[in-house]
C-alpha atoms as a PDB file:
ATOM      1  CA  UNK A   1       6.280 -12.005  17.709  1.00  0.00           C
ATOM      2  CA  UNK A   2       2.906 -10.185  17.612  1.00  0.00           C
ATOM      3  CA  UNK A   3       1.551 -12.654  15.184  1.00  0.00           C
ATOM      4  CA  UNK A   4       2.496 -15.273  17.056  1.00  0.00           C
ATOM      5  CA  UNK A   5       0.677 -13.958  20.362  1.00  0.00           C
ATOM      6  CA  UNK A   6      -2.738 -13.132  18.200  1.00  0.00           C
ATOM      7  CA  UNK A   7      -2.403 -16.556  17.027  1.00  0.00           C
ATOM      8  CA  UNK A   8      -1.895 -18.395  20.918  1.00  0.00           C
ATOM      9  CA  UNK A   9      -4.895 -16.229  22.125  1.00  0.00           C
ATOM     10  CA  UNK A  10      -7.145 -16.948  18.762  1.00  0.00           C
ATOM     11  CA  UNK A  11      -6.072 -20.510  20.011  1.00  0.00           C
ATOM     12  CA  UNK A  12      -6.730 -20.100  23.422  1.00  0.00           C
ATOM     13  CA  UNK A  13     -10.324 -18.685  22.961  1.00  0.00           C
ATOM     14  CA  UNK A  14     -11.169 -21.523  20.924  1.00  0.00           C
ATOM     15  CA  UNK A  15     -10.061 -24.186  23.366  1.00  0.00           C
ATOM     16  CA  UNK A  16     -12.146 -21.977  25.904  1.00  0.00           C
ATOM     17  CA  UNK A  17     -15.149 -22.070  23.741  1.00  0.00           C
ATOM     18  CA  UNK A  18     -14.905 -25.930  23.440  1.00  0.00           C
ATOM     19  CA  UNK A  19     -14.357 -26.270  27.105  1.00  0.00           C
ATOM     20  CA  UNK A  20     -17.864 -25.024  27.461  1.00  0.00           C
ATOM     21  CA  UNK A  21     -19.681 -27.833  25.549  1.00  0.00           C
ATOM     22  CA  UNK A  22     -17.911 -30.454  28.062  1.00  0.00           C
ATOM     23  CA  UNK A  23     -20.748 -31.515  31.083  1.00  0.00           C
ATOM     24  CA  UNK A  24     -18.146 -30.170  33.525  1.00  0.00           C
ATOM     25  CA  UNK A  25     -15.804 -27.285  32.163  1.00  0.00           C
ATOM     26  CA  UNK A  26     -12.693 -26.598  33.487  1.00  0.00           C
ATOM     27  CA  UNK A  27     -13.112 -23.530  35.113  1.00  0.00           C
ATOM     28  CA  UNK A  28      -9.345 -22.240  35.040  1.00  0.00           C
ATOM     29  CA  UNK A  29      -9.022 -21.889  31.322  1.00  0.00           C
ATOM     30  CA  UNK A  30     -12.207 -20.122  31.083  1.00  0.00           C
ATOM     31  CA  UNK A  31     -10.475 -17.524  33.408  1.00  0.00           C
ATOM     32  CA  UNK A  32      -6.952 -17.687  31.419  1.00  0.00           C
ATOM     33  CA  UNK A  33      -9.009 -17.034  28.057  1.00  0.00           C
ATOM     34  CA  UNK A  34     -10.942 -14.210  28.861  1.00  0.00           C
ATOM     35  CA  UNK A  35      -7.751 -12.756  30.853  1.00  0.00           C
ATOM     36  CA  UNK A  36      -5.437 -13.121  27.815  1.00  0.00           C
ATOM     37  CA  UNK A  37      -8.634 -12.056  25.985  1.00  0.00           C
ATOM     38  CA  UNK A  38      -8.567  -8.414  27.788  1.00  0.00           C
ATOM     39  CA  UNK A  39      -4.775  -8.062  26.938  1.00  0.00           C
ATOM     40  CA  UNK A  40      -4.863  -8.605  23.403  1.00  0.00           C
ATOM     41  CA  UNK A  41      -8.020  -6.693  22.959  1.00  0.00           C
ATOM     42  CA  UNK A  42      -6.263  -3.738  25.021  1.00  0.00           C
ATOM     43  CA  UNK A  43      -3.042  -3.594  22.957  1.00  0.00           C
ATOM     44  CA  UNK A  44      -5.065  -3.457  19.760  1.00  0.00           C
ATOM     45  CA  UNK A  45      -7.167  -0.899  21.354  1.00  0.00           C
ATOM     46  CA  UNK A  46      -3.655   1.120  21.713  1.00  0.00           C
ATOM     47  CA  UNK A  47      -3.091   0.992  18.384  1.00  0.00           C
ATOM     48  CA  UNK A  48      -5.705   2.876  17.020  1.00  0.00           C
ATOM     49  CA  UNK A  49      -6.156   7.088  17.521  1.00  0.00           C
ATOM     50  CA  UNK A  50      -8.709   8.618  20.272  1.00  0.00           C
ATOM     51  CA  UNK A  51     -11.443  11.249  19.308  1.00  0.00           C
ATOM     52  CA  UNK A  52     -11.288  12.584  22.217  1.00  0.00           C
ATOM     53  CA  UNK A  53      -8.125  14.375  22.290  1.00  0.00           C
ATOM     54  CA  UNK A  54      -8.672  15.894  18.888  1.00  0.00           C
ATOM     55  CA  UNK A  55     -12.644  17.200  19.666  1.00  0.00           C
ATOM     56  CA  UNK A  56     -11.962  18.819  23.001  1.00  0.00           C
ATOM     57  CA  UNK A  57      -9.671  21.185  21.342  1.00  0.00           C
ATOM     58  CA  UNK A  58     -11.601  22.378  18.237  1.00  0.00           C
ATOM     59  CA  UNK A  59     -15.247  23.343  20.197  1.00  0.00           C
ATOM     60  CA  UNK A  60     -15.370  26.775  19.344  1.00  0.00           C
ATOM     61  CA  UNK A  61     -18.061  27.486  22.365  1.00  0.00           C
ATOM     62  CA  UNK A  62     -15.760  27.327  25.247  1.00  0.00           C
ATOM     63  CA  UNK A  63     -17.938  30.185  27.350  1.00  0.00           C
END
């Protein structure tokens, strides 16, 4: 099912990028690509590990 969202949104931004080369773009699928955009970029972002939980732990100068 992931796939298949990655794939609509790959779409999407495409169709968003075209809509830009048109005299008059259509505003409201600018908005819905860059929205749907965020949300894929944010659950990939989920997947991966933070740094920041793992370096506040080992500093050894806590004074």
């Amino acid at each position: 099912m992931k796939i298949v969202l990655y794939i609509v949104a790959f779409a999407l931004m495409i169709w968003a990028l075209i809509e830009q080369t048109q005299n008059k773009p259509n505003i409201y699928i600018q908005i819905v690509a860059i929205v749907v955009f965020f949300f894929v970029m944010k659950d990939l972002l989920n997947k991966t590990p933070s740094n920041f939980d793992a370096n506040k732990n080992d500093s050894p100068d806590d004074k």
